[in-house]
Protein backbone atom coordinates (compact mmCIF):
# COMPACT_ATOMS: atom_id res chain seq x y z
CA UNK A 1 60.52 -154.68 -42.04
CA UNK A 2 59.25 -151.20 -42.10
CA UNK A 3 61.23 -150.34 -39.17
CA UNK A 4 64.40 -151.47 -40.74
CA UNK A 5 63.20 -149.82 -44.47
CA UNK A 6 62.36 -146.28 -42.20
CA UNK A 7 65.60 -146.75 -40.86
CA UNK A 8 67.58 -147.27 -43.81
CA UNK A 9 65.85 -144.44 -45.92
CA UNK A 10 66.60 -141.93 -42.97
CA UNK A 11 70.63 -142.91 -43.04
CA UNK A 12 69.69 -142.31 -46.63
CA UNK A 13 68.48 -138.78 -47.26
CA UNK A 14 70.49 -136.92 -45.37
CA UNK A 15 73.65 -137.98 -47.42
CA UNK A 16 71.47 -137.35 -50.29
CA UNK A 17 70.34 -133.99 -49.68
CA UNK A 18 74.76 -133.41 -49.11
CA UNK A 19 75.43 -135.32 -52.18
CA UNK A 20 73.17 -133.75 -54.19
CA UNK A 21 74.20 -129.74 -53.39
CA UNK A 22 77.74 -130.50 -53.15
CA UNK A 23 77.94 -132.73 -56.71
CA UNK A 24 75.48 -129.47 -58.02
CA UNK A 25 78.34 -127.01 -56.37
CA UNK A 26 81.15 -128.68 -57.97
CA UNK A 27 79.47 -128.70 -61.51
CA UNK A 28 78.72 -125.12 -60.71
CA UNK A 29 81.83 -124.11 -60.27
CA UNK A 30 83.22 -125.90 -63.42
CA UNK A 31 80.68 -123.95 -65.11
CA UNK A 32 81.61 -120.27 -63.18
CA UNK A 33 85.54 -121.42 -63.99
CA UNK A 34 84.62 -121.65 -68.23
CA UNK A 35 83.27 -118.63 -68.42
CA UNK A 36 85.15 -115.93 -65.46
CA UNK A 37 86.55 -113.83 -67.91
CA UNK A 38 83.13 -112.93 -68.79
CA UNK A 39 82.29 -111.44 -65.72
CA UNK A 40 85.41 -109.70 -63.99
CA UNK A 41 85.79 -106.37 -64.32
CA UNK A 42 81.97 -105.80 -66.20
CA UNK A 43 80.72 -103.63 -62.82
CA UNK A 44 77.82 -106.33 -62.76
CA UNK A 45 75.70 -106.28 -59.90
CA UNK A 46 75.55 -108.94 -57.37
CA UNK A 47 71.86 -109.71 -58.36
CA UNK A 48 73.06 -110.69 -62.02
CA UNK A 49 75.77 -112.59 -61.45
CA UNK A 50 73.24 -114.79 -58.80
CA UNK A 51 70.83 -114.69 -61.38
CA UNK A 52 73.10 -116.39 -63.75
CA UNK A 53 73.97 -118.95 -61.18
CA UNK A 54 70.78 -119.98 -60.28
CA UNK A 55 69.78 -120.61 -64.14
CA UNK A 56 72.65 -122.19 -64.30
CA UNK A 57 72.57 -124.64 -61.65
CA UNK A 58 69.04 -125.42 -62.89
CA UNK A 59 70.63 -127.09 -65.64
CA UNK A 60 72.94 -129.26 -63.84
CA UNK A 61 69.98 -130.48 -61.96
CA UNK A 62 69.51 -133.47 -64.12
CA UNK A 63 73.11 -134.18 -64.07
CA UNK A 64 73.89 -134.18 -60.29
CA UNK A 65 71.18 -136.61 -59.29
CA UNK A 66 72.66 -139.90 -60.25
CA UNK A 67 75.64 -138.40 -59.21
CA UNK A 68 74.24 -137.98 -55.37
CA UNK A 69 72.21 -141.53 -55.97
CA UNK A 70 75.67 -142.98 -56.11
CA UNK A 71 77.15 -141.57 -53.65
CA UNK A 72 74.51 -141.72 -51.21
CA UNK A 73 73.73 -145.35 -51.35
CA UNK A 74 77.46 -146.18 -51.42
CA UNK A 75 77.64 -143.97 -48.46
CA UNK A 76 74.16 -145.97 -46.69
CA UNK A 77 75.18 -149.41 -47.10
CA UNK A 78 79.17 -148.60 -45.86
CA UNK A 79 78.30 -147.61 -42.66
CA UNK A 80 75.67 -150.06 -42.08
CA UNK A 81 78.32 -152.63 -43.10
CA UNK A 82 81.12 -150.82 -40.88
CA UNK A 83 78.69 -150.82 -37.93
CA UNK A 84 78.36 -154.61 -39.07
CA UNK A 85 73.96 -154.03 -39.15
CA UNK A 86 73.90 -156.15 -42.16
CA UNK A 87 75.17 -158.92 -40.83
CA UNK A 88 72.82 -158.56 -37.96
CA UNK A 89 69.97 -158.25 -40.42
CA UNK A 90 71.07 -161.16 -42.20
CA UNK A 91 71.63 -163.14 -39.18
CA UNK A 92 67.65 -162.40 -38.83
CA UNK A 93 66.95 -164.21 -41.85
CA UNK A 94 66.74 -161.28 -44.42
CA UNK A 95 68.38 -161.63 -47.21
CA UNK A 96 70.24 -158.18 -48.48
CA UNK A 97 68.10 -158.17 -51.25
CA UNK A 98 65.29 -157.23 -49.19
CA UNK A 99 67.03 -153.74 -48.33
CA UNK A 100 67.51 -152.54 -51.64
CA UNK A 101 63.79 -152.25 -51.94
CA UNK A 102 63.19 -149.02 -49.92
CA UNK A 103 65.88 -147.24 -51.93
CA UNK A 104 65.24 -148.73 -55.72
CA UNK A 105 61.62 -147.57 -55.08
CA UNK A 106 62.97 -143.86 -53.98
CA UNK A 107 65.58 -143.96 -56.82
CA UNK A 108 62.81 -144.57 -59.12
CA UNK A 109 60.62 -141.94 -57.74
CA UNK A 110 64.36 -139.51 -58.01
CA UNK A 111 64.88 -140.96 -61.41
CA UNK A 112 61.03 -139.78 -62.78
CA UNK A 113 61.86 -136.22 -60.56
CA UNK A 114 65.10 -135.66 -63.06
CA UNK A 115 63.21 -136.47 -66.52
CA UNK A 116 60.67 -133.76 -65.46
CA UNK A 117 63.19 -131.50 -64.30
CA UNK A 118 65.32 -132.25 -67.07
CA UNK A 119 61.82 -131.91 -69.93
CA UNK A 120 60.44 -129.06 -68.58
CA UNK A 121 62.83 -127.16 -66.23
CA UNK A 122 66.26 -127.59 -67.79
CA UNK A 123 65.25 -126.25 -71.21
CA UNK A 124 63.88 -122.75 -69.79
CA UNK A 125 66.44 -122.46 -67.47
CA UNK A 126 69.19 -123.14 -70.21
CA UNK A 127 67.36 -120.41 -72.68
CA UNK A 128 67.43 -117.79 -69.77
CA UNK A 129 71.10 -118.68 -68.16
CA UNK A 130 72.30 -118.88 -72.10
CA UNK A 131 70.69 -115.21 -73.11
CA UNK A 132 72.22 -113.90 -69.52
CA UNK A 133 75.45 -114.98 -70.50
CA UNK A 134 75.34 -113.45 -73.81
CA UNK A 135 73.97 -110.06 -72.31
CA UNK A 136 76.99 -110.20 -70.12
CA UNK A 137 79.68 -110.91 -73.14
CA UNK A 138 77.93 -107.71 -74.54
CA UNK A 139 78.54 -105.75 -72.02
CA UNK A 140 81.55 -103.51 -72.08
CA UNK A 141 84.01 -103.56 -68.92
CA UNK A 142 83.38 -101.43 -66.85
CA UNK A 143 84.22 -97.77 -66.95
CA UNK A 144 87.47 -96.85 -64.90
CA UNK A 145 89.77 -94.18 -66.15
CA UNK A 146 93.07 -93.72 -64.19
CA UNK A 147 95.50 -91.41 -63.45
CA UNK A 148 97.82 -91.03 -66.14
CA UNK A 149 96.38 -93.71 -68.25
CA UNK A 150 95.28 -93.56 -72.02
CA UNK A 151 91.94 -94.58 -71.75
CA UNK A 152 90.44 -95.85 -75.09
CA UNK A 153 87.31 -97.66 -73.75
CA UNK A 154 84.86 -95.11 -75.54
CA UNK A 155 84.09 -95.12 -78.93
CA UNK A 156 85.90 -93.03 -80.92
CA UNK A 157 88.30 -91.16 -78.17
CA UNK A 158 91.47 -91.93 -76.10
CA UNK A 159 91.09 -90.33 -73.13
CA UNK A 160 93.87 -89.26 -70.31
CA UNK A 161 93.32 -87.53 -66.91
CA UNK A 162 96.55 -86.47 -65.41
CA UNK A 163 95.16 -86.48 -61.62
CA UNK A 164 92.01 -87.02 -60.33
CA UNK A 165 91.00 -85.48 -57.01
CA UNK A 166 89.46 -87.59 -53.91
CA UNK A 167 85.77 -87.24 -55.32
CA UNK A 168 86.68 -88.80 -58.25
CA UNK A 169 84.85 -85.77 -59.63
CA UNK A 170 87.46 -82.97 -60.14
CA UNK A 171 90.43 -83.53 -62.53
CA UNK A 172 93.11 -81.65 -64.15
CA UNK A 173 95.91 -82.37 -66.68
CA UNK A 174 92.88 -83.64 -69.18
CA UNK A 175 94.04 -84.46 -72.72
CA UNK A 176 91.05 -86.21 -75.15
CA UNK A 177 91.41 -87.31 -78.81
CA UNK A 178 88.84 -87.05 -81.21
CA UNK A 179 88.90 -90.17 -83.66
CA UNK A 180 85.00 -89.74 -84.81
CA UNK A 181 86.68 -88.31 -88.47
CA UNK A 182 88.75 -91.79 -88.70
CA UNK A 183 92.10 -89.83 -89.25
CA UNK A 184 93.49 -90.43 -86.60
CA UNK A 185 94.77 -87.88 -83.47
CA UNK A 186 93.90 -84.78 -85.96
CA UNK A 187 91.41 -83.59 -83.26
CA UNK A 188 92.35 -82.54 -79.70
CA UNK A 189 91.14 -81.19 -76.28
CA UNK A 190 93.40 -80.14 -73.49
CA UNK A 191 92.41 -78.83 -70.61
CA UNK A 192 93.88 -77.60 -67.22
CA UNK A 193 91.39 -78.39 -64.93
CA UNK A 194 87.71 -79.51 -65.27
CA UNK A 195 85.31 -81.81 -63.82
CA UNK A 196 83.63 -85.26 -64.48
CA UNK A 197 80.07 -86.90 -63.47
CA UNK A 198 77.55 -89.44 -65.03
CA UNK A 199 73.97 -88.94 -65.47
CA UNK A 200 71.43 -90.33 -63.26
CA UNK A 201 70.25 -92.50 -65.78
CA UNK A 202 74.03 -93.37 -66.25
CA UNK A 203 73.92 -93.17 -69.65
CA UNK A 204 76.00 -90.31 -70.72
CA UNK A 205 79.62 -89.08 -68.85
CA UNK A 206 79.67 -85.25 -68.80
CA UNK A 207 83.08 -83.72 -68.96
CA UNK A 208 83.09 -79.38 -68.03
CA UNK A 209 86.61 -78.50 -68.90
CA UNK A 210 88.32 -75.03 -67.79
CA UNK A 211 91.25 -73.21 -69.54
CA UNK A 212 91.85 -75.04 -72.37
CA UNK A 213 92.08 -75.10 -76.34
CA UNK A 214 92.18 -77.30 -79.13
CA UNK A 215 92.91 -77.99 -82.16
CA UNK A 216 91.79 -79.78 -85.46
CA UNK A 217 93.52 -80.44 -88.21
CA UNK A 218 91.33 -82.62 -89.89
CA UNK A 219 90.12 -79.94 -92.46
CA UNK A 220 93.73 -80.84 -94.67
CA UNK A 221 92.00 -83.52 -96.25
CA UNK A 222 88.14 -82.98 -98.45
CA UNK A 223 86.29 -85.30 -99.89
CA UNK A 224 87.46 -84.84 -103.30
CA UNK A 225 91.17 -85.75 -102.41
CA UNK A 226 92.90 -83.47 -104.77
CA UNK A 227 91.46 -79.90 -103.13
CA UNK A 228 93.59 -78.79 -100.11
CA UNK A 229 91.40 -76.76 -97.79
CA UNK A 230 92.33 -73.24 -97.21
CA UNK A 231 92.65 -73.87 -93.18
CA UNK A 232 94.94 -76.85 -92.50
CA UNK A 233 94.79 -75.89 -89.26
CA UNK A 234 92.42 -74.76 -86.43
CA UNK A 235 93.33 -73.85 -83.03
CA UNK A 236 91.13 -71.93 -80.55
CA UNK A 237 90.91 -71.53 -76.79
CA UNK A 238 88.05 -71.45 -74.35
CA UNK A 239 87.72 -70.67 -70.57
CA UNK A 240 84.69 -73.59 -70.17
CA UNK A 241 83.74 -76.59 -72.56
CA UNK A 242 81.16 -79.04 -72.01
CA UNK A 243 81.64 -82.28 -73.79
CA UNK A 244 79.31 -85.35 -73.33
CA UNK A 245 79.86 -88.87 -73.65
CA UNK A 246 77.75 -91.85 -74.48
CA UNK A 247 78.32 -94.59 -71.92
CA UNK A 248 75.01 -96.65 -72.61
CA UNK A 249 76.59 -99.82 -74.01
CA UNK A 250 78.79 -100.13 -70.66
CA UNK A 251 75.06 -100.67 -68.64
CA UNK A 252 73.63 -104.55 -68.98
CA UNK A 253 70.89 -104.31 -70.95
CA UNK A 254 68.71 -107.56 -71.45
CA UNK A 255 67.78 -108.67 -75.06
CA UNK A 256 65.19 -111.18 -76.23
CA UNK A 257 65.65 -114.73 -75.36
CA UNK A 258 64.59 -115.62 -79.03
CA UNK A 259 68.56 -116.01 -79.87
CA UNK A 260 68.45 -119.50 -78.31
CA UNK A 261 64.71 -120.12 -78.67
CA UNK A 262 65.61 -123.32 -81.24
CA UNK A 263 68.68 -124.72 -79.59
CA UNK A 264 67.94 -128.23 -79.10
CA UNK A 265 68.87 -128.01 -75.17
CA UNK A 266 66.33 -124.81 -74.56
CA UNK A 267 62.81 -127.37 -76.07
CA UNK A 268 61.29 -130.09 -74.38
CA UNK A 269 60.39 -133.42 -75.89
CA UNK A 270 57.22 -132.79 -77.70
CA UNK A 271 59.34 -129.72 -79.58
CA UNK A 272 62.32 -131.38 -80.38
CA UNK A 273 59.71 -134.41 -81.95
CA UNK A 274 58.29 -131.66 -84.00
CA UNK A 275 61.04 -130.46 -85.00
CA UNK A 276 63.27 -134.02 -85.94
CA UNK A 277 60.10 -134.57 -88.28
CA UNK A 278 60.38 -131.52 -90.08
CA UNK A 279 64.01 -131.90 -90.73
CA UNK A 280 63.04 -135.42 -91.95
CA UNK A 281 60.59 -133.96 -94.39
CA UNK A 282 63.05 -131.06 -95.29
CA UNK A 283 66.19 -133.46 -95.62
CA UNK A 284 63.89 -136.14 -97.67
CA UNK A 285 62.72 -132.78 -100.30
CA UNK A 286 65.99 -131.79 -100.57
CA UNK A 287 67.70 -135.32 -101.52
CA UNK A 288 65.28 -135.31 -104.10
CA UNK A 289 65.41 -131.61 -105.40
CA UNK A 290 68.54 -132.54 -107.34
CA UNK A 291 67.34 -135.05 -109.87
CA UNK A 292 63.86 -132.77 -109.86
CA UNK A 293 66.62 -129.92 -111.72
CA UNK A 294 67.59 -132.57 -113.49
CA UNK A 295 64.94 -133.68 -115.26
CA UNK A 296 63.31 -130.01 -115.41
CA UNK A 297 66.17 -129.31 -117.83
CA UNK A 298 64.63 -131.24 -120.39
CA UNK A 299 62.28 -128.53 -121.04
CA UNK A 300 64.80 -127.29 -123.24
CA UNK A 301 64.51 -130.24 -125.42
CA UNK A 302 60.83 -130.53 -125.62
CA UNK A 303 60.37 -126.96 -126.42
CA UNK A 304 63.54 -125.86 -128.69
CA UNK A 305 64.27 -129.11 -130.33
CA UNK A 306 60.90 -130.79 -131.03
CA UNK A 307 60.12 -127.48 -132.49
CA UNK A 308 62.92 -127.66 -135.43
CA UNK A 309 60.89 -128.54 -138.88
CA UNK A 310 64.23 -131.12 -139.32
CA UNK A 311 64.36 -132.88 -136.42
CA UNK A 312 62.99 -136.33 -136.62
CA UNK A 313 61.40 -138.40 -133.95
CA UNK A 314 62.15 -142.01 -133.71
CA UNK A 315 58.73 -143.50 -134.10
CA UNK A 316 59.66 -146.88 -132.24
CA UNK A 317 60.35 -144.31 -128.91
CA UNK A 318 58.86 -141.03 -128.82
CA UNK A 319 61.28 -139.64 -126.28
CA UNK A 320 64.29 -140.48 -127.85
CA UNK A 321 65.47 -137.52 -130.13
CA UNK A 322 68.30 -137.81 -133.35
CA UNK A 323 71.07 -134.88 -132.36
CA UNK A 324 72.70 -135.42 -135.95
CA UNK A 325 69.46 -134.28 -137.62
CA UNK A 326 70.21 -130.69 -135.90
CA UNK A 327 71.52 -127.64 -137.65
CA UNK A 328 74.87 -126.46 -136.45
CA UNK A 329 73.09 -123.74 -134.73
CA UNK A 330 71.01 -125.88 -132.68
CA UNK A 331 73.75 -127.99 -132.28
CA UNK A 332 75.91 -124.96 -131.04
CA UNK A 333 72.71 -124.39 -128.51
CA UNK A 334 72.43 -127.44 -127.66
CA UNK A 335 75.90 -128.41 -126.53
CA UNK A 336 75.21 -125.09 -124.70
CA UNK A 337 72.99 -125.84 -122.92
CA UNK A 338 73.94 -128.86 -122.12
CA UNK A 339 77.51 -127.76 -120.48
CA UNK A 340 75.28 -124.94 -118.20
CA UNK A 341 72.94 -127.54 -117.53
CA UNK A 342 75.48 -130.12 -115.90
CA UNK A 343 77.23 -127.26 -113.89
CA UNK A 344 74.17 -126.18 -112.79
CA UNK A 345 73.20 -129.52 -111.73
CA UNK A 346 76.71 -130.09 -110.04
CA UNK A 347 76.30 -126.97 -107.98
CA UNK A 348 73.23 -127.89 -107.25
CA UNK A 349 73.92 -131.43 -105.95
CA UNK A 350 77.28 -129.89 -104.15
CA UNK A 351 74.54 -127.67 -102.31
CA UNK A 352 71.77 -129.77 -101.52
CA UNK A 353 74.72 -131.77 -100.20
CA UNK A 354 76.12 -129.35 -97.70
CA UNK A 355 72.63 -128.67 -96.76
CA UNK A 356 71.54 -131.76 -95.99
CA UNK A 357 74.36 -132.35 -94.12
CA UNK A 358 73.89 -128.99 -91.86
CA UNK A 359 70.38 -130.31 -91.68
CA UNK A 360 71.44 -134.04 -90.39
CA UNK A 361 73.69 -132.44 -87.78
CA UNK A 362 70.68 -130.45 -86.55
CA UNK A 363 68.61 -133.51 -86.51
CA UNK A 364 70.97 -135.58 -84.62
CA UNK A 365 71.35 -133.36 -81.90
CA UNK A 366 67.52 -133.09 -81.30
CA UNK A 367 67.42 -136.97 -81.58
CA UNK A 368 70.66 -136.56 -78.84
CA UNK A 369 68.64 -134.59 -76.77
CA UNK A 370 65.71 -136.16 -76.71
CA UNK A 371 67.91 -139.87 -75.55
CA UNK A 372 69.67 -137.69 -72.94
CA UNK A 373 66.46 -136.83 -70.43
CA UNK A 374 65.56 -140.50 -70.37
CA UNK A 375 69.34 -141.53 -70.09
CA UNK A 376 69.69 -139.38 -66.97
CA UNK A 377 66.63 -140.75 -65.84
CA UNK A 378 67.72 -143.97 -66.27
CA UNK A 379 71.07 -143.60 -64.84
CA UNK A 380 69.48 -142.68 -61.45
CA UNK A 381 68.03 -146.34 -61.10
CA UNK A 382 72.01 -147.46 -62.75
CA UNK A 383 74.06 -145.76 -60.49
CA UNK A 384 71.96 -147.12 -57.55
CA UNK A 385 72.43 -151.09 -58.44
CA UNK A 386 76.43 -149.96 -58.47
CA UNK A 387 76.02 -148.14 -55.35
CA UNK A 388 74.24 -150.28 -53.01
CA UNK A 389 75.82 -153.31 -53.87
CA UNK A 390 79.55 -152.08 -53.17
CA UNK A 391 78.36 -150.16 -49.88
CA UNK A 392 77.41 -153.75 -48.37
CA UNK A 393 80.47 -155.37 -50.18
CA UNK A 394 83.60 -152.73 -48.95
CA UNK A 395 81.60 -152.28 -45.68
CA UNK A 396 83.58 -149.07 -45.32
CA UNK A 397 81.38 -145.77 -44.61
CA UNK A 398 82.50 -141.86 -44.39
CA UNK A 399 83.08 -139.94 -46.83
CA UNK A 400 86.68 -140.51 -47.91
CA UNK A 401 86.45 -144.32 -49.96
CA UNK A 402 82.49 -143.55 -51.29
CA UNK A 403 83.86 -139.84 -52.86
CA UNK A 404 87.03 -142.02 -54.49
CA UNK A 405 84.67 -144.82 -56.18
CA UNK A 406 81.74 -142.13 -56.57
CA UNK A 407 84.00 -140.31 -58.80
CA UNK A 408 85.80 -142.79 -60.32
CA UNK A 409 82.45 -144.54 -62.16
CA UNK A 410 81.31 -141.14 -63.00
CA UNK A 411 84.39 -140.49 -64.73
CA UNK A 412 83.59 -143.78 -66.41
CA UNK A 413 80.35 -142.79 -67.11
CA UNK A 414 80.91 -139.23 -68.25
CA UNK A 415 83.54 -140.79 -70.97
CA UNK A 416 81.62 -143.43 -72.50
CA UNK A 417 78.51 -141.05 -72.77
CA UNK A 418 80.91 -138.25 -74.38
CA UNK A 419 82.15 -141.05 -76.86
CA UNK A 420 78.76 -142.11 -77.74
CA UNK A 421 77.36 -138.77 -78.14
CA UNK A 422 80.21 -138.09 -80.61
CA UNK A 423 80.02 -141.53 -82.81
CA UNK A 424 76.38 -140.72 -82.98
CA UNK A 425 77.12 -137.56 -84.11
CA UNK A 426 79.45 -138.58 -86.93
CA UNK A 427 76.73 -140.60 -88.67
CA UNK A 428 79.05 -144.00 -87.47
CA UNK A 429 76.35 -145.43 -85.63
CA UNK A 430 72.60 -144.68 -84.84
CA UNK A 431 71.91 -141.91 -82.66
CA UNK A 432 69.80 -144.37 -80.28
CA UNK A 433 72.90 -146.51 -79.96
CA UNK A 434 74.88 -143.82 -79.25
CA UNK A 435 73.33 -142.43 -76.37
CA UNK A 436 72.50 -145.38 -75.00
CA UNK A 437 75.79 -147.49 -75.36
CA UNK A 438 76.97 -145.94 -71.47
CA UNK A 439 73.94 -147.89 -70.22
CA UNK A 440 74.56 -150.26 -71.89
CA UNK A 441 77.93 -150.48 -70.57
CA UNK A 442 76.75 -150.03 -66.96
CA UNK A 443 73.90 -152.81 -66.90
CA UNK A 444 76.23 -155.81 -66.60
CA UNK A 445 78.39 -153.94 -63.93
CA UNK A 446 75.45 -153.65 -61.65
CA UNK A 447 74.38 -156.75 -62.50
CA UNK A 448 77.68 -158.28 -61.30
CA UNK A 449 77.64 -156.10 -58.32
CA UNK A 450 74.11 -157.02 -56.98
CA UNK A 451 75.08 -160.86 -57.52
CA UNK A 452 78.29 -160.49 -55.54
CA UNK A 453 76.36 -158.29 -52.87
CA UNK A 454 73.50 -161.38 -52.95
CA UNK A 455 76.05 -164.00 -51.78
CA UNK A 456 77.93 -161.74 -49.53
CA UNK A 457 81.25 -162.15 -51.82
CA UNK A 458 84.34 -160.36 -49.98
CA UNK A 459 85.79 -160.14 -53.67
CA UNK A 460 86.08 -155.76 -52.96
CA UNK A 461 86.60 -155.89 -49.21
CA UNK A 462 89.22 -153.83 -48.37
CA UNK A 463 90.78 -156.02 -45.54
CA UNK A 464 90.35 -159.29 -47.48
CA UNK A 465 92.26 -157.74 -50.65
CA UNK A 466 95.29 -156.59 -48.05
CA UNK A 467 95.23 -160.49 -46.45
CA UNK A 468 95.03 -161.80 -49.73
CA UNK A 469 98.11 -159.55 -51.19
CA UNK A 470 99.97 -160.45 -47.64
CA UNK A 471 99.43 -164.63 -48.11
CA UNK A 472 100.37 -163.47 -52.01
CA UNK A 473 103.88 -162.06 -50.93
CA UNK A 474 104.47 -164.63 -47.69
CA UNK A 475 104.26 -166.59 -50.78
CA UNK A 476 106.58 -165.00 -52.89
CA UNK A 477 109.11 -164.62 -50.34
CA UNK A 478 108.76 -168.65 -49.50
CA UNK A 479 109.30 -169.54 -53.09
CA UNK A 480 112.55 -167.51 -52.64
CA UNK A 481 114.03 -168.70 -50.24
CA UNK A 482 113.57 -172.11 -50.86
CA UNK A 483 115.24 -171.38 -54.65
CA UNK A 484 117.90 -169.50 -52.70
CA UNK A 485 118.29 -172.90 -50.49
CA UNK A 486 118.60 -175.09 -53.59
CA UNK A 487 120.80 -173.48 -54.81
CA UNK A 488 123.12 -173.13 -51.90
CA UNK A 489 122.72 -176.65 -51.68
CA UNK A 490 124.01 -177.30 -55.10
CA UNK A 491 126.86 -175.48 -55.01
């Protein structure tokens, strides 16, 4: 036996190992497809962008494991059913059972690899790939002003060059507005020739213009509004003009990662349990707060009312007070009081609502989260009983039928997860439920699958569902013709 378990874990890993990087590219992609227009035309280097990447494909991880189980072991037992080695084994008095052993043990071992990755690797590498991304957004594209093109990428000025020269230095034609007053084109610069260059720290663009002028006529307006300044217009030339530009916030800069610090996918278990009992606490004191302002309220009455020489306690129940033994004043102050008091407690109540809504939504997606790394986990050992079982029972390897049923159940999969996750966030049904209602799901499938694999059932063969559709329409066409002959025969 542990010639035939060596064998079947080496026709194992090496589909695996394929599985795995090529179910990690494709959810890499899907990932690089969301969020493209956030990286063309930034000027990002080639280091960033794999940087972002690699975070990113850390977090997928988790995701593409029972993804590659699947495949795999669909992929294992096909070919050793095409190349007809289970019957051979069987033949030798093994029952198939036996060779999901090897497998279920390394699926187990995979499975316990993914809730590590996916408690103590996924979160950091979801924090970093998350602040990357937002660093990126921030950045400004990047800085490309063309020939004969208004140019309004820097702050406060529009910007046309009416030809550049080859070094991309000298220029000519140059025409800049000034929109730093916020009155629009009342300042400009023209220029017949000049020249252009960037800093070596690249965070200023130095323009030297020649033969030029320019004019402002932003001194028509004052502060006042009602003074008219004495020069509505200025207009001056110069023979050279330096003019610098601050180009800073079109470099990536990196900011702290403490934006995403408490996002329920960027902590591991023992934080997210930390904090699902402090919203507890917090959502428990605030369901209570509101009938704590109610009842504080009554201060008024114990300390303005009881204090009035004619008001008259009822001696069979000290706390119930007589409002008709009240001056019209107090009444006046009371009925006051009492109409500030309820719309303070309704606004109150209407708050400590919305708040402890905000504050269950939090909580369920750190419960979610939590139920997701040992879901994952879980689906490892899953998508192996639906794997294994249907390799031996369509007996067809490659790559072709395996991909088609691989991504078929994940489809399944993915769906009834998504569904649960969402009726679990709507407060319809417990968060545990929820998350685990895809298992759930799954469970009796591969529990039907390794019984049909047990007895050797032909029920998903590929060649016995074509013979059985062919006897199906032989009989068809039989029952035709012999209503056709009846018929004829009648008539």
């Amino acid at each position: 036996m542990k010639i035939i378990y060596k064998y079947i874990i080496k026709n194992f890993i090496g589909p695996f190992v394929l599985t795995f990087f090529f179910a990690l590219f494709i959810l890499l992609m899907q990932y690089l497809w969301k969020y493209v227009d956030d990286l063309v035309g930034k000027g990002l280097e080639i280091s960033i962008i794999l940087e972002l990447l690699f975070y990113a494909s850390a977090t997928f991880v988790a995701t593409a494991a029972p993804l590659a189980i699947l495949l795999s072991s669909l992929m294992t037992f096909g070919n050793l059913g095409e190349r007809y080695e289970i019957v051979a084994i069987k033949s030798a008095g093994i029952p198939i059972s036996k060779l999901f052993i090897p497998l279920l043990l390394l699926s187990f071992i995979i499975g316990i690899f993914t809730f590590w990755f996916a408690n103590n690797v996924s979160p950091k590498a979801f924090l970093k790939s998350k602040t990357l991304l937002l660093d990126i957004r921030d950045t400004k594209p990047a800085l490309s002003i063309e020939e004969g093109v208004f140019y309004d990428g820097l702050d406060n000025y529009v910007i046309r060059i009416g030809k550049k020269g080859r070094d991309n230095a000298s220029i000519e034609d140059v025409l800049i507005y000034d929109h730093s007053k916020g009155q629009g084109n009342t300042t400009v610069t023209f220029a017949k020739k000049g020249e252009m260059r960037i800093t070596d720290d690249k965070k200023y663009m130095l323009f030297t213009l020649y033969n030029g002028f320019f004019w402002d006529e932003s001194r028509n307006n004052t502060n006042s509004g009602s003074v008219r300044s004495k020069y509505p217009l200025v207009r001056a030339g110069f023979k050279t003009q330096y003019k610098r530009f601050d180009i800073s916030s079109f470099q990536f800069q990196k900011t702290d990662q403490s934006f995403y610090q408490s996002n329920n996918q960027s902590l591991p278990i023992s934080e997210l349990q930390i904090k699902i009992d402090t919203l507890k606490k917090q959502i428990f004191l605030m369901q209570e707060a509101p009938s704590n302002n109610f009842f504080s309220n009554l201060y008024f009455y114990n300390n303005i009312v009881n204090l009035d020489s004619t008001f008259k306690v009822n001696p069979k129940l000290q706390t119930t007070y007589s409002f008709d033994s009240l001056s019209n004043e107090k009444k006046k102050e009371v009925l006051n009081f009492s109409q500030m008091g309820a719309g303070g407690f309704i606004n109150a109540v209407k708050y400590a609502y919305d708040d402890v809504q905000w504050k269950n939504y939090n909580l369920w997606s750190f419960q979610i989260e939590v139920h997701r790394k040992f879901t994952l986990a879980v689906a490892c050992l899953l998508f192996f009983f639906i794997g294994a079982p249907l390799g031996s029972i369509i007996r067809k390897g490659g790559i072709a039928i395996p991909l088609v049923v691989t991504v078929l159940f994940f489809i399944f999969y993915f769906v009834i997860s998504i569904i649960g996750e969402k009726v679990a966030k709507g407060d319809l049904i417990p968060v545990s439920m929820g998350m685990w209602f895809s298992t759930a799901v799954l469970v009796p499938i591969c529990a039907f699958l390794s019984y049909k694999a047990t007895i050797d059932s032909a029920v998903f063969s590929i060649d016995e569902n074509l013979k059985w559709f062919s006897r199906f329409k032989n009989i068809k066409f039989l029952n035709l013709k012999k209503k056709h002959e009846n018929t004829t025969t009648l008539s």
